[in-house]
PDB file of N, CA and C in Angstrom:
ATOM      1  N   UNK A   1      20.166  15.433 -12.017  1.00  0.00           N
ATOM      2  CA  UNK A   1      19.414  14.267 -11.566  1.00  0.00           C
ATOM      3  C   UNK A   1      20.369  13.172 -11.098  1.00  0.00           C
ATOM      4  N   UNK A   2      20.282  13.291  -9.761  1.00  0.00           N
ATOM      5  CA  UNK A   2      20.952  11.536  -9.344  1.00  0.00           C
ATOM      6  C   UNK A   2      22.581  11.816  -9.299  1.00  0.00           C
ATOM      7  N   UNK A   3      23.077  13.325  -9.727  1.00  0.00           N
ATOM      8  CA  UNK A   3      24.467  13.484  -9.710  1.00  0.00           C
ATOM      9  C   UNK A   3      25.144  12.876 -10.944  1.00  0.00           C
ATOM     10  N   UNK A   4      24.053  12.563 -12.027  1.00  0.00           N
ATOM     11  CA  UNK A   4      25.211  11.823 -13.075  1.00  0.00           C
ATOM     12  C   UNK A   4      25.222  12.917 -14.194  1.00  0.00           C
ATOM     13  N   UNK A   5      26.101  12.739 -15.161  1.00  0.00           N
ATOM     14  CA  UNK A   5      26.926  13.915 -15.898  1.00  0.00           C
ATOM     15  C   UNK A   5      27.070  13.296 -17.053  1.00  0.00           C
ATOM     16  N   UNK A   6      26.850  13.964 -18.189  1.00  0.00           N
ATOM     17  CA  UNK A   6      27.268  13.949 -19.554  1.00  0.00           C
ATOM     18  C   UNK A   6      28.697  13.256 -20.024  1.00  0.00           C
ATOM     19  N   UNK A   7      28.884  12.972 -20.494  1.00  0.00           N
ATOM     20  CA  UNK A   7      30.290  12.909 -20.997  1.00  0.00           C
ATOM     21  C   UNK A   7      30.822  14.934 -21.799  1.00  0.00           C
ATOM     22  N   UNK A   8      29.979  15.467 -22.302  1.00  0.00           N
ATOM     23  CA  UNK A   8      29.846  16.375 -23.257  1.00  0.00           C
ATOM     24  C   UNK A   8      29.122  17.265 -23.165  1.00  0.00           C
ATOM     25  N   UNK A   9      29.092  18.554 -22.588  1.00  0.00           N
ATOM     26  CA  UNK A   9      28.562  19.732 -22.184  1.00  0.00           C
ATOM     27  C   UNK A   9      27.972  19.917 -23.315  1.00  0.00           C
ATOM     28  N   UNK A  10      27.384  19.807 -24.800  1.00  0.00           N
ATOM     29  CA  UNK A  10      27.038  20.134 -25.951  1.00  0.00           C
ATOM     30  C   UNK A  10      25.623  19.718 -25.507  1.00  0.00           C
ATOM     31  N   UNK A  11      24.924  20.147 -25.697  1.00  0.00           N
ATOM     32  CA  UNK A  11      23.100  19.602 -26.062  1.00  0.00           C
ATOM     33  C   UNK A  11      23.093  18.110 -26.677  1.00  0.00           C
ATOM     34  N   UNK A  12      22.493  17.217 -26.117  1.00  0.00           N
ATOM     35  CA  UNK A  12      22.565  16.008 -26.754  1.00  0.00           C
ATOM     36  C   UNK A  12      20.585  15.567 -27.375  1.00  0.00           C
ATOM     37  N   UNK A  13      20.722  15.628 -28.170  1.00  0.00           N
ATOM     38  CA  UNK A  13      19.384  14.998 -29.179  1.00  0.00           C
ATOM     39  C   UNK A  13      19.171  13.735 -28.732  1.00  0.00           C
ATOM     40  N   UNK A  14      17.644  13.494 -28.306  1.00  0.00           N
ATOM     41  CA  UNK A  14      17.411  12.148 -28.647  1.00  0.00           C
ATOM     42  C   UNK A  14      17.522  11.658 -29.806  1.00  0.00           C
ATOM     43  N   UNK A  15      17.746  10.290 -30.597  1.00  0.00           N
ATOM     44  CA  UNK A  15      16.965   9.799 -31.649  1.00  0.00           C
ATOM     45  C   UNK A  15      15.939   9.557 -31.626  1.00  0.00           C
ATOM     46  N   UNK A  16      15.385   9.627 -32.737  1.00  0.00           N
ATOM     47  CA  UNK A  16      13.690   9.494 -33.545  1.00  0.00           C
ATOM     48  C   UNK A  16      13.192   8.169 -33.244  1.00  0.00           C
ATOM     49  N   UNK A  17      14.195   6.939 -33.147  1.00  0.00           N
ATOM     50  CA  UNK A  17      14.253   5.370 -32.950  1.00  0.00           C
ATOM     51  C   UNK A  17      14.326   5.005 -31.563  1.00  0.00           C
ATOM     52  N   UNK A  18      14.278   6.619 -30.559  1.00  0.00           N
ATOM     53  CA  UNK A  18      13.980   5.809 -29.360  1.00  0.00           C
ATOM     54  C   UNK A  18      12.714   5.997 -29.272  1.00  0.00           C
ATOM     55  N   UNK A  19      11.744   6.663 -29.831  1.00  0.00           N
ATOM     56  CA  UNK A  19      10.168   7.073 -29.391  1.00  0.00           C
ATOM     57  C   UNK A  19       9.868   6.113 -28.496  1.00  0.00           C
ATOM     58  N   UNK A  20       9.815   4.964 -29.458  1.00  0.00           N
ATOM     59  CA  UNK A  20       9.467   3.572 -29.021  1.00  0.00           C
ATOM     60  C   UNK A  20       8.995   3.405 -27.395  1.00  0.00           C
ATOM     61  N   UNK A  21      10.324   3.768 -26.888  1.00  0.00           N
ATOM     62  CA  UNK A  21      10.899   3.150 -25.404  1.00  0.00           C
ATOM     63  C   UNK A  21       9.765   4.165 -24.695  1.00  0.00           C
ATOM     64  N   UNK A  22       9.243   5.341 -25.232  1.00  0.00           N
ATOM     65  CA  UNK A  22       9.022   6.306 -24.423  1.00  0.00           C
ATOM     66  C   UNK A  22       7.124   6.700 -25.195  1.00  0.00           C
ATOM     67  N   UNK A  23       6.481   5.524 -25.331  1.00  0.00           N
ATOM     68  CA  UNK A  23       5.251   5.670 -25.918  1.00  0.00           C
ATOM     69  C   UNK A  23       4.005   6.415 -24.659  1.00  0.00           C
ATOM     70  N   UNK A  24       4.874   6.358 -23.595  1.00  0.00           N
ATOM     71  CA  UNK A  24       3.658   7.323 -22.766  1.00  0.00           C
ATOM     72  C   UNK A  24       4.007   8.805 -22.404  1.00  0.00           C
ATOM     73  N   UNK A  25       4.678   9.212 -23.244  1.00  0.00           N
ATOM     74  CA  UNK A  25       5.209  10.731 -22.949  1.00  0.00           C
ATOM     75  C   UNK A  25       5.339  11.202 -24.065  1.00  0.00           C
ATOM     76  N   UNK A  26       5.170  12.630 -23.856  1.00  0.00           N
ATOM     77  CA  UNK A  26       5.231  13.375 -25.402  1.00  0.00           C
ATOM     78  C   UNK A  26       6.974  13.399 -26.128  1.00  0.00           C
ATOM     79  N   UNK A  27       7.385  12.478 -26.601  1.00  0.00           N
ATOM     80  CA  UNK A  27       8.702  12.477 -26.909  1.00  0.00           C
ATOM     81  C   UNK A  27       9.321  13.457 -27.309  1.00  0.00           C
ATOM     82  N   UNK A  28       9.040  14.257 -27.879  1.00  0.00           N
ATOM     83  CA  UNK A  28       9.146  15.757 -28.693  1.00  0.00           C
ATOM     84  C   UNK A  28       9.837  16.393 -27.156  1.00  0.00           C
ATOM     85  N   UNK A  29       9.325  16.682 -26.054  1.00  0.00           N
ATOM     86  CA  UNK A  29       9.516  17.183 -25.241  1.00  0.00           C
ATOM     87  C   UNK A  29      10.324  17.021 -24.247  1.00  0.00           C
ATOM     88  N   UNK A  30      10.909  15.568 -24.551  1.00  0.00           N
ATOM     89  CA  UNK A  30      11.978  14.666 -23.614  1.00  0.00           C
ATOM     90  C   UNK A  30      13.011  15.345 -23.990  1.00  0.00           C
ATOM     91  N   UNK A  31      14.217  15.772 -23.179  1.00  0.00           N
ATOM     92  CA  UNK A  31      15.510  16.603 -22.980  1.00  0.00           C
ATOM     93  C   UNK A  31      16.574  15.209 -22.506  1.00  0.00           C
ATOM     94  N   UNK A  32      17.561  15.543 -22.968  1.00  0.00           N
ATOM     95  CA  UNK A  32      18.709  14.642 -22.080  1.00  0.00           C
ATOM     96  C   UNK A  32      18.812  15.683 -20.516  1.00  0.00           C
ATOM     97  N   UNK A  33      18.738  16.573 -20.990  1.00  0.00           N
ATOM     98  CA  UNK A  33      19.434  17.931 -19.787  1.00  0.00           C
ATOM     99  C   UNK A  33      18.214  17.723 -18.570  1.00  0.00           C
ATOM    100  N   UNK A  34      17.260  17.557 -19.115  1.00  0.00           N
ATOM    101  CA  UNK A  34      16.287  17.551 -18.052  1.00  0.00           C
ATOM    102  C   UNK A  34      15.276  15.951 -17.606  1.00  0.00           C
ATOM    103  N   UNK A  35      15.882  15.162 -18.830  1.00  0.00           N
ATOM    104  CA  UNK A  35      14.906  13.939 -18.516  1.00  0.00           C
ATOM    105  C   UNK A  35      15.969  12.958 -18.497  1.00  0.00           C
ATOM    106  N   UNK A  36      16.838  12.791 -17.916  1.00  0.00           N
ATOM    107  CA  UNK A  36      18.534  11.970 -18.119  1.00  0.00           C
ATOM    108  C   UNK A  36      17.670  10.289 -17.228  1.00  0.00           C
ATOM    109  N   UNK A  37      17.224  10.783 -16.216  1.00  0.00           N
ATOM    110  CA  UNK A  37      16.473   9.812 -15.027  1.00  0.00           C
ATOM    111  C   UNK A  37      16.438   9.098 -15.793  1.00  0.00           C
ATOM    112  N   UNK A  38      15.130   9.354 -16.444  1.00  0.00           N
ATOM    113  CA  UNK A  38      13.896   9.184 -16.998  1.00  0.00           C
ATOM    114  C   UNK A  38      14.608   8.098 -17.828  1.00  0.00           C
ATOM    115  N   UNK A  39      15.288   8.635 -18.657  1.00  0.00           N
ATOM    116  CA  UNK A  39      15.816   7.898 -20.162  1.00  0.00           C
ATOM    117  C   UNK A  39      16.949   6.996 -19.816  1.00  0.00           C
ATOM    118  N   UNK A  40      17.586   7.423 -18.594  1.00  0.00           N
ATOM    119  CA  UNK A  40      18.359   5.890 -18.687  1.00  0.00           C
ATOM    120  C   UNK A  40      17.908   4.527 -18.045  1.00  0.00           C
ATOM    121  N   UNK A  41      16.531   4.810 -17.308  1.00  0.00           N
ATOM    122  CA  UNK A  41      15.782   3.732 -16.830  1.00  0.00           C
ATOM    123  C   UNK A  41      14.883   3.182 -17.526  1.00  0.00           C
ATOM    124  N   UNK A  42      14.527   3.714 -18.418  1.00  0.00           N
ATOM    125  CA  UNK A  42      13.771   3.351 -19.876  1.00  0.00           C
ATOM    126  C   UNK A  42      14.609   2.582 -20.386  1.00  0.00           C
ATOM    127  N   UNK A  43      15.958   3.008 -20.864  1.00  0.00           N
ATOM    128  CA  UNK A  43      16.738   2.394 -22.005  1.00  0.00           C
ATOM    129  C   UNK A  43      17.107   1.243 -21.049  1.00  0.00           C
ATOM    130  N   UNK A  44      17.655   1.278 -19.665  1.00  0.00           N
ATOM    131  CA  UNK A  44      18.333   0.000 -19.122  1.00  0.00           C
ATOM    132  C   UNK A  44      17.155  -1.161 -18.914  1.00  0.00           C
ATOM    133  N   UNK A  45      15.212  -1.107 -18.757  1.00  0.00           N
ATOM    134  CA  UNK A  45      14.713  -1.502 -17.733  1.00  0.00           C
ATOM    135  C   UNK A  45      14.063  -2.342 -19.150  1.00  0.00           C
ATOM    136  N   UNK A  46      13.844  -1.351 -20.572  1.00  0.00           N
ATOM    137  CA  UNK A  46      13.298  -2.111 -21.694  1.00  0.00           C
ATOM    138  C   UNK A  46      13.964  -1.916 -23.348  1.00  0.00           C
ATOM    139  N   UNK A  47      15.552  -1.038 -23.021  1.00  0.00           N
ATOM    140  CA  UNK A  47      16.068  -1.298 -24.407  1.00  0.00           C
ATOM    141  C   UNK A  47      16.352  -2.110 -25.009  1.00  0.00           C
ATOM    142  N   UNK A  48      16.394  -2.339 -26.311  1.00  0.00           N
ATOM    143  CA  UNK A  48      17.242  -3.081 -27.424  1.00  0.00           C
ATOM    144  C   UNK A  48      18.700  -3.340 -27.389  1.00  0.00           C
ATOM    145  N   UNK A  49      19.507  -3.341 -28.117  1.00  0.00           N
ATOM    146  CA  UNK A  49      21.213  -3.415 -28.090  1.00  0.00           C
ATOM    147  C   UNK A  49      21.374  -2.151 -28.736  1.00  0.00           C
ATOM    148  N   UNK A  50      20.389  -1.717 -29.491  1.00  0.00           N
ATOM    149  CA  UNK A  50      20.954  -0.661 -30.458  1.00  0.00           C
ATOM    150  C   UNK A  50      20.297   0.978 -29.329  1.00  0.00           C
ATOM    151  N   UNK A  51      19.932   0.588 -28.373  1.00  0.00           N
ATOM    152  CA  UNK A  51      19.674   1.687 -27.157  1.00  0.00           C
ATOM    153  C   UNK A  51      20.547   1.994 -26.216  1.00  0.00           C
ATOM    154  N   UNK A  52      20.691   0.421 -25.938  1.00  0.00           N
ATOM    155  CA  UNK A  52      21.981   0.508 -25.122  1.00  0.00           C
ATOM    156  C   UNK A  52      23.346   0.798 -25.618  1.00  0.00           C
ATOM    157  N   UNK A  53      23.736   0.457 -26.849  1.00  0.00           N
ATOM    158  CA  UNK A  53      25.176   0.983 -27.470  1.00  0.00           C
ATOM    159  C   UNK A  53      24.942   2.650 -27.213  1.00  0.00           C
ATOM    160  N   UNK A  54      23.787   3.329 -27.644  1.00  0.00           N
ATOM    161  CA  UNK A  54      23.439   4.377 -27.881  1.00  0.00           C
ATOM    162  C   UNK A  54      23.495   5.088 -25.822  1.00  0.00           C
ATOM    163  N   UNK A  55      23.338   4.553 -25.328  1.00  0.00           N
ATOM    164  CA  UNK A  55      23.428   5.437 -23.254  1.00  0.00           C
ATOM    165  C   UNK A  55      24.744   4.787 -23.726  1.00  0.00           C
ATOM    166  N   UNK A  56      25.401   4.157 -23.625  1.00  0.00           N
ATOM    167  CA  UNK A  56      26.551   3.795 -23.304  1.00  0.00           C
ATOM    168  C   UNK A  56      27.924   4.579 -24.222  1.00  0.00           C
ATOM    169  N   UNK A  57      27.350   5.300 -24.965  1.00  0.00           N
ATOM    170  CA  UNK A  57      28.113   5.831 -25.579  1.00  0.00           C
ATOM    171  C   UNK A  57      27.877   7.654 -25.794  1.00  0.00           C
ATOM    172  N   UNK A  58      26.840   7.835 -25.357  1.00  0.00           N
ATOM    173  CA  UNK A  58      26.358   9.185 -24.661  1.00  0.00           C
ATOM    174  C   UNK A  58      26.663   9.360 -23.696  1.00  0.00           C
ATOM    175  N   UNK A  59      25.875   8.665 -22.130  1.00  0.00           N
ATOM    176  CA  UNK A  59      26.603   9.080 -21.271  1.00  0.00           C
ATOM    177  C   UNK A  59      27.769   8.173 -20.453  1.00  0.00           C
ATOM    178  N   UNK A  60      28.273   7.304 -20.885  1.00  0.00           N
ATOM    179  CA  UNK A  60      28.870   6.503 -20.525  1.00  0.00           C
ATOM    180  C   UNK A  60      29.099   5.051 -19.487  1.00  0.00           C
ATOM    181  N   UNK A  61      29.948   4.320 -19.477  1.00  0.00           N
ATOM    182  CA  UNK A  61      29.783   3.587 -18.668  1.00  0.00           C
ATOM    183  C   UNK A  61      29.670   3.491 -16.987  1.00  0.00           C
ATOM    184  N   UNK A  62      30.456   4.534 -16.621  1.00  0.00           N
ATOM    185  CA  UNK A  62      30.543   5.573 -15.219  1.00  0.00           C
ATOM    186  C   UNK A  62      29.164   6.143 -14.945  1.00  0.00           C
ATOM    187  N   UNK A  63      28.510   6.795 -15.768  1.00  0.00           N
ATOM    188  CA  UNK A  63      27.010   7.339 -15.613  1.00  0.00           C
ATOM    189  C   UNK A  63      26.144   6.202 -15.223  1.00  0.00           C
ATOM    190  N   UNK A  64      26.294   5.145 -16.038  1.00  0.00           N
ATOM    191  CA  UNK A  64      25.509   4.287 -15.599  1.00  0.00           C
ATOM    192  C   UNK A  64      25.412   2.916 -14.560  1.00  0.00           C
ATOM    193  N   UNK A  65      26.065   3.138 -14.447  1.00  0.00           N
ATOM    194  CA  UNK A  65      27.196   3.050 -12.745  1.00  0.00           C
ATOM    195  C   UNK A  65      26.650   3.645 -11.719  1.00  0.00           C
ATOM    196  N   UNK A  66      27.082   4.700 -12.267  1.00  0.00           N
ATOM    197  CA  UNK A  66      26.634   5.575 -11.007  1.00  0.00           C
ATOM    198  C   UNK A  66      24.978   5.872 -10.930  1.00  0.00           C
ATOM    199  N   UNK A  67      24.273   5.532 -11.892  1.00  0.00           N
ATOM    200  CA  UNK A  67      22.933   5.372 -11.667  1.00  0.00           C
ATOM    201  C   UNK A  67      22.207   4.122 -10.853  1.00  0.00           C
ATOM    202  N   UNK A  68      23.016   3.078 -11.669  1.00  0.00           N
ATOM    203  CA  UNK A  68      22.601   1.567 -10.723  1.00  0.00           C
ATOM    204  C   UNK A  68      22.369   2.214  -9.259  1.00  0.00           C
ATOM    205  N   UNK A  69      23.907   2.184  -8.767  1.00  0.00           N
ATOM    206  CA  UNK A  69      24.453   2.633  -7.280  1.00  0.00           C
ATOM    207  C   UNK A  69      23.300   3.444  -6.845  1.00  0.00           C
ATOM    208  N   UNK A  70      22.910   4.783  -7.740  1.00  0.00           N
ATOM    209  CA  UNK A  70      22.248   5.739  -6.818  1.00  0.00           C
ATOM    210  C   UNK A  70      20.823   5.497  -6.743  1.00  0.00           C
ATOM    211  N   UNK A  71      20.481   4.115  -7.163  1.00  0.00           N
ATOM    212  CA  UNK A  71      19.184   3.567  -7.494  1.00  0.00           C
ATOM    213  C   UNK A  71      19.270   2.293  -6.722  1.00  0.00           C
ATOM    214  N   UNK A  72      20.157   1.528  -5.860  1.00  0.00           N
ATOM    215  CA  UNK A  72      20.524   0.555  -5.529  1.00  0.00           C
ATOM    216  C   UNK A  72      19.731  -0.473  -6.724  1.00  0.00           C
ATOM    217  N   UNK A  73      19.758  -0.385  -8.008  1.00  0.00           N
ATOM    218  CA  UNK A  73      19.139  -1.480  -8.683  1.00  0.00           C
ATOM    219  C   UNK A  73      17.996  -1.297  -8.973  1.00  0.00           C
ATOM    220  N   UNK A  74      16.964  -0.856  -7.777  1.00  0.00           N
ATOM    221  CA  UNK A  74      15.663  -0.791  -8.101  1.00  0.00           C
ATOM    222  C   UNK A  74      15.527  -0.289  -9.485  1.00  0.00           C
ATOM    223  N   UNK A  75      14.088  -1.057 -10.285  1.00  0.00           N
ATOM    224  CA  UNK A  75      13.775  -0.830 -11.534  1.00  0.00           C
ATOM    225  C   UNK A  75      14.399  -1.662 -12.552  1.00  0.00           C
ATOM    226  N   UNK A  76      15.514  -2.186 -12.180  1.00  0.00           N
ATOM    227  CA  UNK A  76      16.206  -3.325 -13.173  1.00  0.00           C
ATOM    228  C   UNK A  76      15.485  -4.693 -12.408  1.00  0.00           C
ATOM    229  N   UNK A  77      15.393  -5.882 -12.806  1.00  0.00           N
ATOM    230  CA  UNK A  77      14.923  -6.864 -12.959  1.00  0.00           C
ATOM    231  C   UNK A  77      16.410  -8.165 -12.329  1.00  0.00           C
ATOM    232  N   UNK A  78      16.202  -9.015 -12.234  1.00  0.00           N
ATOM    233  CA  UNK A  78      17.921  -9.302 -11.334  1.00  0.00           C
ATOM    234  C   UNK A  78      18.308 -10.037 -12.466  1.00  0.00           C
ATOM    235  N   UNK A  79      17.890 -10.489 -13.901  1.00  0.00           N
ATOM    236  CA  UNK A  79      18.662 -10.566 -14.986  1.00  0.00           C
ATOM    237  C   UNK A  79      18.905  -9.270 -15.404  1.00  0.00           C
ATOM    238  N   UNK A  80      18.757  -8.402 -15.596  1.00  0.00           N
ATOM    239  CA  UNK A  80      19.270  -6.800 -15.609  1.00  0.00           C
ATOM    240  C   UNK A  80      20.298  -6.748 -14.787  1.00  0.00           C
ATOM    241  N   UNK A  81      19.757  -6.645 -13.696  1.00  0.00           N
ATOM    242  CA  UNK A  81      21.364  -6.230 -12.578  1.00  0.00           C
ATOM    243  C   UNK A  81      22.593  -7.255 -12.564  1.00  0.00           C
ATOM    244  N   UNK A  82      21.955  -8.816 -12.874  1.00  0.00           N
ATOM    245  CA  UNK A  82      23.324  -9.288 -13.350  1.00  0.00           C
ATOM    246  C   UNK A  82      24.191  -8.584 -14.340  1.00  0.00           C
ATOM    247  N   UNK A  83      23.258  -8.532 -15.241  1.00  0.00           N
ATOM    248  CA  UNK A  83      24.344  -8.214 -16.933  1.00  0.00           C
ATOM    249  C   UNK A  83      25.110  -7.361 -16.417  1.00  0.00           C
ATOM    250  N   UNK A  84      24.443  -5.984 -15.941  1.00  0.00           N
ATOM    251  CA  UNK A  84      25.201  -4.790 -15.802  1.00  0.00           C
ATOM    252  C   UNK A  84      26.520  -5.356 -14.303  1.00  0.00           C
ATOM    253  N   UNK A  85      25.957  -5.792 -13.496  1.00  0.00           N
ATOM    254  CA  UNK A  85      26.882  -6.507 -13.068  1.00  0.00           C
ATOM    255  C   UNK A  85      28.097  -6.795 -13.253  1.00  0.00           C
ATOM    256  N   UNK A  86      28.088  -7.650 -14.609  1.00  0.00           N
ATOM    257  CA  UNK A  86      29.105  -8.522 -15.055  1.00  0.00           C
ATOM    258  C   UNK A  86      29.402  -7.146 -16.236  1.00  0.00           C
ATOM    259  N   UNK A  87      29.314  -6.203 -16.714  1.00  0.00           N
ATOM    260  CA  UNK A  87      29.359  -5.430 -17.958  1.00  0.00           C
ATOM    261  C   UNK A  87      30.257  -4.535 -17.253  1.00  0.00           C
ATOM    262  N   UNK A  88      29.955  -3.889 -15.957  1.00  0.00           N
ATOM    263  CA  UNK A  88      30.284  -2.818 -15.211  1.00  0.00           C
ATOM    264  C   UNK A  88      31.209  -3.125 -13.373  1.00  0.00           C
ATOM    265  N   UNK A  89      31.515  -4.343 -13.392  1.00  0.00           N
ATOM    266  CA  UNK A  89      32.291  -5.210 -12.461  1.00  0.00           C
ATOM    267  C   UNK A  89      31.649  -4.635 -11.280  1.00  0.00           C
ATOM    268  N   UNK A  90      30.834  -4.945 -10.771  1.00  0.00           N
ATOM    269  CA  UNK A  90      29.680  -4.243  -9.823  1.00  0.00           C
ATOM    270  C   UNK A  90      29.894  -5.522  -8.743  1.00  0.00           C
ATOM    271  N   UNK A  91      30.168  -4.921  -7.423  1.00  0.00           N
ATOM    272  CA  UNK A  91      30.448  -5.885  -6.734  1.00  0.00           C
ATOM    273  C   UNK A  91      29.253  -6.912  -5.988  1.00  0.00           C
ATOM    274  N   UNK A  92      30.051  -8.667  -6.234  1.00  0.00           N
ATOM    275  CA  UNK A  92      28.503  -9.538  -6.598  1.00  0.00           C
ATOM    276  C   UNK A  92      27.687  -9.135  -4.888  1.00  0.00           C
ATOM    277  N   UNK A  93      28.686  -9.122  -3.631  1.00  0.00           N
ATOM    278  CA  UNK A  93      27.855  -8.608  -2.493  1.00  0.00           C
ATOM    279  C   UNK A  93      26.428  -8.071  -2.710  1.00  0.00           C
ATOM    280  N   UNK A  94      27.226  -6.329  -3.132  1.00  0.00           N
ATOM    281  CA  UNK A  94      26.229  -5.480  -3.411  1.00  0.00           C
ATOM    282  C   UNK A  94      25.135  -5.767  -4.247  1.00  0.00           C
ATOM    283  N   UNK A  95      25.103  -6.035  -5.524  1.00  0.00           N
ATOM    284  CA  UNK A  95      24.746  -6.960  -6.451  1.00  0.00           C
ATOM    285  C   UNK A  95      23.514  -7.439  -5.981  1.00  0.00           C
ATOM    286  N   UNK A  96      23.907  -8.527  -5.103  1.00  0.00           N
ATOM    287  CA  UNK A  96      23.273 -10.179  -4.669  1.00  0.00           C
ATOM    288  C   UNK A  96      21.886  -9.072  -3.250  1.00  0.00           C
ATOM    289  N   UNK A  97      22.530  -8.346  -2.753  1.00  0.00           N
ATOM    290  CA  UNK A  97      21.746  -7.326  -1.655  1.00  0.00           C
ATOM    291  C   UNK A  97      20.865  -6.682  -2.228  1.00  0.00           C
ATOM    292  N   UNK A  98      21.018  -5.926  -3.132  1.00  0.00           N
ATOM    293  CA  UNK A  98      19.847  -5.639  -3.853  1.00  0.00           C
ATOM    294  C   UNK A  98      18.932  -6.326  -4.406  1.00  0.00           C
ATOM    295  N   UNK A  99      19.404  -7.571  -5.353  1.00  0.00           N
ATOM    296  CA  UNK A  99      18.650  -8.469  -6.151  1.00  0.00           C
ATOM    297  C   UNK A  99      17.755  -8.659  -4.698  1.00  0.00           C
ATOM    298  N   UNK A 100      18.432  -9.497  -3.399  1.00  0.00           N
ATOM    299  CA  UNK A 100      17.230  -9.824  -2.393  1.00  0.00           C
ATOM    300  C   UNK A 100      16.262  -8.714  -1.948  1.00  0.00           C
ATOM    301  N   UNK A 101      17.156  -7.418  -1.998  1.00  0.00           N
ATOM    302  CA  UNK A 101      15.754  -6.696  -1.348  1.00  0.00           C
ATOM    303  C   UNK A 101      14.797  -6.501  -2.151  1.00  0.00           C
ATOM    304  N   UNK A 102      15.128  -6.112  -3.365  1.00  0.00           N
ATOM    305  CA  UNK A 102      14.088  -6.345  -4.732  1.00  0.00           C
ATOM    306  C   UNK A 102      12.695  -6.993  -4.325  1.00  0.00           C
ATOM    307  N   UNK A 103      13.223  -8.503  -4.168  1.00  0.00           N
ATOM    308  CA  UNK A 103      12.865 -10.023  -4.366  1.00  0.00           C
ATOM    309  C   UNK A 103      11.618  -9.384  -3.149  1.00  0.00           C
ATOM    310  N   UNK A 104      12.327  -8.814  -1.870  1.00  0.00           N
ATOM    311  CA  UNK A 104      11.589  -9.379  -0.915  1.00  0.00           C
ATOM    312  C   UNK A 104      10.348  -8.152  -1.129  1.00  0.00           C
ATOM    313  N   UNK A 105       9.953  -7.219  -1.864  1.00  0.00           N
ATOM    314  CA  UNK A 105       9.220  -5.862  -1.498  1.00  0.00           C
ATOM    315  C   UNK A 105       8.210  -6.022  -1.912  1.00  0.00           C
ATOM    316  N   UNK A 106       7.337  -5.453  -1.081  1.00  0.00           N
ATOM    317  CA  UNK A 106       5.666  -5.812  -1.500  1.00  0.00           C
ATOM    318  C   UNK A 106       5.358  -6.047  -2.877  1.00  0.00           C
ATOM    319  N   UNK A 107       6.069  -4.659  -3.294  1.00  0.00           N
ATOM    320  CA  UNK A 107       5.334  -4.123  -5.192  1.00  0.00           C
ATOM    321  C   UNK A 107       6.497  -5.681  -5.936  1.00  0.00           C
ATOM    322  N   UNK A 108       7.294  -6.030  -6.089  1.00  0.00           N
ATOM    323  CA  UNK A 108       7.666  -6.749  -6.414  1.00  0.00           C
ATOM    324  C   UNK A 108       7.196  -8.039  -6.094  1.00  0.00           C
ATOM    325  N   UNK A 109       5.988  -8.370  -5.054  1.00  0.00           N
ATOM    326  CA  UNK A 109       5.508  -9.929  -4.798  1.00  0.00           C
ATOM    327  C   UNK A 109       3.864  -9.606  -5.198  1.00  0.00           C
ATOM    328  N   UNK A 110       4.438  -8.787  -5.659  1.00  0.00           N
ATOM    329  CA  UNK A 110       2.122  -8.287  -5.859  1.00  0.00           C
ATOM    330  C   UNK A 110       1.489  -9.196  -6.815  1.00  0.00           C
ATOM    331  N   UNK A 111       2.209  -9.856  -7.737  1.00  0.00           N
ATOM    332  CA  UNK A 111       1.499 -10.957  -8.829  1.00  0.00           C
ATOM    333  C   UNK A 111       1.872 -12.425  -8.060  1.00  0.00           C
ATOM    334  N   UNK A 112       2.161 -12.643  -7.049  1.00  0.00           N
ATOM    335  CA  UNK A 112       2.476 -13.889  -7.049  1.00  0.00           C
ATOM    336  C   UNK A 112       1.949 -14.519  -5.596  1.00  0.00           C
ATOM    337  N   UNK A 113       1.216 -15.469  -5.923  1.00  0.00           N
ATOM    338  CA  UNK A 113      -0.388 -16.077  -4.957  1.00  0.00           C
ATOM    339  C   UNK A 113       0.169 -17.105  -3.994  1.00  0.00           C
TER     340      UNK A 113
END
């Protein structure tokens, strides 16, 4: 998915303490191997600190890097894409280009009159 990679060819387990993040899917059935997308846009778009220590130390800081990038942002929020921004030295250009196209897209102006 998306070209990003494990740190660790071993089978990786969710924890029991992420259910949470993932209350509209049968959690039991969520895979790192097959739901990686899925779970690092969950953990980046509505984790805790103790979610994020947890991707960031599974699949690393490079993975999630390289997810921003292959997502140009979309799905993070532009206090999201700052942090990671400033966490992951993400250049402010690129950064600042996304945050606007975000800003400007239909589904993103749909609540606001």
């Amino acid at each position: 998915m998306s070209g990003i990679k494990n740190k660790s060819p071993k089978r990786i387990r969710l924890p029991k303490w992420l259910n949470k993040l993932f209350w509209d899917y049968d959690f039991d059935s969520l895979s790192w191997e097959n739901d990686r997308d899925l779970i690092i846009r969950r953990i980046l778009e509505s984790g805790n600190w103790k979610s994020i220590q947890w991707l960031r130390k599974t699949a690393g800081d490079s993975a999630i890097l390289s997810w921003i990038e292959s997502h140009k942002g979309r799905g993070l929020d532009a206090r999201k894409l700052r942090y990671w921004g400033v966490i992951l030295n993400i250049n402010k250009r690129k950064l600042n280009a996304w945050i606007n196209f975000c800003k400007s897209s239909p589904w993103e102006n749909r609540t606001k009159r």
